[in-house]
C-alpha atoms as a PDB file:
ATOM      1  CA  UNK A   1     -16.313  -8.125  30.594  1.00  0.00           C
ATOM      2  CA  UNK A   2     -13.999  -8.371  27.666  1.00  0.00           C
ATOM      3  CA  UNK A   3     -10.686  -8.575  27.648  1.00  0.00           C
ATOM      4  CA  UNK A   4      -9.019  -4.867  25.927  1.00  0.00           C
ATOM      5  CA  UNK A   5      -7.381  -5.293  22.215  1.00  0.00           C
ATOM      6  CA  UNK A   6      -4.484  -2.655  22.140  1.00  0.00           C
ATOM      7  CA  UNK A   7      -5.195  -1.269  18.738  1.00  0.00           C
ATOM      8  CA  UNK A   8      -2.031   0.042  16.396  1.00  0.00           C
ATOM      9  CA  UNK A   9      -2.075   2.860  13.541  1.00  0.00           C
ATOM     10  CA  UNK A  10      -0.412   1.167  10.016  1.00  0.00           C
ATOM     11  CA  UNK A  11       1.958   3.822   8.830  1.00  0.00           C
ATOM     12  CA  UNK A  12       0.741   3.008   5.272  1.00  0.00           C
ATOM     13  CA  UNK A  13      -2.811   3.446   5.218  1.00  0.00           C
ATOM     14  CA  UNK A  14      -3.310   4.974   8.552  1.00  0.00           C
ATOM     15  CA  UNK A  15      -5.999   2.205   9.701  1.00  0.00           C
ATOM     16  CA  UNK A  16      -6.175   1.381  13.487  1.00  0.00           C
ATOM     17  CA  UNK A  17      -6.114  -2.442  13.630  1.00  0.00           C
ATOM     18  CA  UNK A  18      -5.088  -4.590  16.747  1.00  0.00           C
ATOM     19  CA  UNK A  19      -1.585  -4.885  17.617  1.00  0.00           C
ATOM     20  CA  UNK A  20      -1.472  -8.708  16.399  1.00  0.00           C
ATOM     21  CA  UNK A  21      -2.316  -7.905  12.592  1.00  0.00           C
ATOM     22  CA  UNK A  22       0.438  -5.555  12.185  1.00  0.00           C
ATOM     23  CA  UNK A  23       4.458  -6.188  12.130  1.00  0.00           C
ATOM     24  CA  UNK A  24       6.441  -3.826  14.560  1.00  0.00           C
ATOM     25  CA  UNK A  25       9.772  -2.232  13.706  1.00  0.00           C
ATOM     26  CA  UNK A  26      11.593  -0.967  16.242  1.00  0.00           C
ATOM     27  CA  UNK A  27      14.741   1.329  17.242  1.00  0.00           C
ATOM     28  CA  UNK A  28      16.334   0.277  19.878  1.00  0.00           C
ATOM     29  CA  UNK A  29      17.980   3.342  22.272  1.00  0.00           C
ATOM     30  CA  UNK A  30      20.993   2.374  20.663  1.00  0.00           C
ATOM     31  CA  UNK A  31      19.374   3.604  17.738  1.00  0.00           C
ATOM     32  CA  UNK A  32      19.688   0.349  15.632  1.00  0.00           C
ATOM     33  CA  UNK A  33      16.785  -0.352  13.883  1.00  0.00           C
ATOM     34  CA  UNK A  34      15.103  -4.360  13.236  1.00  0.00           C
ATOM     35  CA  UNK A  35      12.502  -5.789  12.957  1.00  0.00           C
ATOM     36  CA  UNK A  36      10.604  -6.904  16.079  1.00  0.00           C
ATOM     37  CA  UNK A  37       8.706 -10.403  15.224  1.00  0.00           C
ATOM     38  CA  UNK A  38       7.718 -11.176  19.091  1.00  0.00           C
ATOM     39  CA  UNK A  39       6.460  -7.307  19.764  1.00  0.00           C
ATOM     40  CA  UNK A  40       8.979  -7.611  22.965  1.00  0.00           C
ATOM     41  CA  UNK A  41      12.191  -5.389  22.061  1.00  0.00           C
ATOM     42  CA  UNK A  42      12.250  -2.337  23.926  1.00  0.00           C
ATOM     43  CA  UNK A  43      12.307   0.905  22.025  1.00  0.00           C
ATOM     44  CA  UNK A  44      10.505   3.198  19.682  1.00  0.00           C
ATOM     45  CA  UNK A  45       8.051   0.482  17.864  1.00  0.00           C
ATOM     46  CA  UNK A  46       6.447   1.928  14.393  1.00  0.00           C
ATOM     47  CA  UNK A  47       3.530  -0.965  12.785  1.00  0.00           C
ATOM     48  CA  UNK A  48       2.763  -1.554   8.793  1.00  0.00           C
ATOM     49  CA  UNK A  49       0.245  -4.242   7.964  1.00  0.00           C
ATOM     50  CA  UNK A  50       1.208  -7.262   6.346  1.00  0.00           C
ATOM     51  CA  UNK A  51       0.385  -6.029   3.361  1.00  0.00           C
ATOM     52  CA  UNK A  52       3.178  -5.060   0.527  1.00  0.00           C
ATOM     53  CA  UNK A  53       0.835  -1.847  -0.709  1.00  0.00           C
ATOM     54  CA  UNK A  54       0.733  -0.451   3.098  1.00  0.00           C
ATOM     55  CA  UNK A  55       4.899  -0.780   3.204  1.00  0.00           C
ATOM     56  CA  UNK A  56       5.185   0.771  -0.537  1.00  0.00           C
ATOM     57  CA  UNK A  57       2.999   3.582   1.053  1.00  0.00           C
ATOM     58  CA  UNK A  58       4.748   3.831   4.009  1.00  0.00           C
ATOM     59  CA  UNK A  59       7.987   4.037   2.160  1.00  0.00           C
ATOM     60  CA  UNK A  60       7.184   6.520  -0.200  1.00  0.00           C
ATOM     61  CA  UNK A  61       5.840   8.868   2.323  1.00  0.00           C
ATOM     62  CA  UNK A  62       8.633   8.545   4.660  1.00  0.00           C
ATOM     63  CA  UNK A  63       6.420   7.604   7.378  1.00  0.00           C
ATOM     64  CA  UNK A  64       8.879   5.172   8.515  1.00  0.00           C
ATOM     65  CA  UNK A  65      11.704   7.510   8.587  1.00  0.00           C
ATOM     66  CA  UNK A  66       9.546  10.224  10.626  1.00  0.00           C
ATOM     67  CA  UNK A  67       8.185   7.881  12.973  1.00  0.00           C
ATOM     68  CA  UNK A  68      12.015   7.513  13.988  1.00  0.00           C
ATOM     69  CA  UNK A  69      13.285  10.524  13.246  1.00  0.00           C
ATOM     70  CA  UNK A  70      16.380   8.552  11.146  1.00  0.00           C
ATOM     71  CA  UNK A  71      16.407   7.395   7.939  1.00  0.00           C
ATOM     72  CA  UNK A  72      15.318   3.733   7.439  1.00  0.00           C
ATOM     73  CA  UNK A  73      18.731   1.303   6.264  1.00  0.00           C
ATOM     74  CA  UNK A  74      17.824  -0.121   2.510  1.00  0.00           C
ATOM     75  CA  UNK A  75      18.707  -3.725   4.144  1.00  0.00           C
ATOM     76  CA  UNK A  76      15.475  -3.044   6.872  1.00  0.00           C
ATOM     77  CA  UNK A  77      13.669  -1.694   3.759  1.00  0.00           C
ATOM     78  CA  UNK A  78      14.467  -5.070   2.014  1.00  0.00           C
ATOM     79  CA  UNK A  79      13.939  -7.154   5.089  1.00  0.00           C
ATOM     80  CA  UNK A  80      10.070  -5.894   5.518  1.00  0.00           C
ATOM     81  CA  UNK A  81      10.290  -6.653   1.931  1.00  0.00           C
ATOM     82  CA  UNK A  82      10.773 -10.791   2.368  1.00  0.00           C
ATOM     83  CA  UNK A  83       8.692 -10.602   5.464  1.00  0.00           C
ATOM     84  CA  UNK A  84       5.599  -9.336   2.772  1.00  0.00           C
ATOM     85  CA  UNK A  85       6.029 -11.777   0.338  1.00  0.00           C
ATOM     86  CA  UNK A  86       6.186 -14.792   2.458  1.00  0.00           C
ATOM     87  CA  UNK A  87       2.841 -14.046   4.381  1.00  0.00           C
ATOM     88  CA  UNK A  88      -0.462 -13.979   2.035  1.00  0.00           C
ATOM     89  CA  UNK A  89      -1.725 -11.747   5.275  1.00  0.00           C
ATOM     90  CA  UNK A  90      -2.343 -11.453   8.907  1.00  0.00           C
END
């Protein structure tokens, strides 16, 4: 029988994709919110592809901000930013 791939929702172009493909931001109950390269932090995780048109969308629509309920810091915004551009994809 096969092992079960836990399958994510990208916040930019609402695509279900395993876990593994996307990058996970998280709040953390102290409400700080980072970027979560391992998947491990505990908190509210929200997942964007590794692709820079997904984050633009998810940006634009606030899908990021509603998913936490806060609004997203600009340096998290830029972080996500740098992750993009150094990966050429998952």
């Amino acid at each position: 029988m096969p092992k079960k791939i836990p399958m994510r929702q990208c916040l930019g172009c609402r695509v279900m994709k395993p876990k593994r493909e996307l990058i996970r931001v998280v709040r953390s109950p102290e409400g700080d919110i980072s970027i979560d390269f391992k998947g491990k932090k505990s908190g509210r995780g929200a997942y964007v592809c590794h692709d820079m048109e997904c984050l633009k969308r998810a940006i634009k629509s606030k899908a990021l901000s509603r998913a936490f309920g806060v609004p997203i810091p600009d340096n998290i915004i830029d972080e996500l930013n740098l992750q993009m551009e150094g990966t050429d994809g998952p």
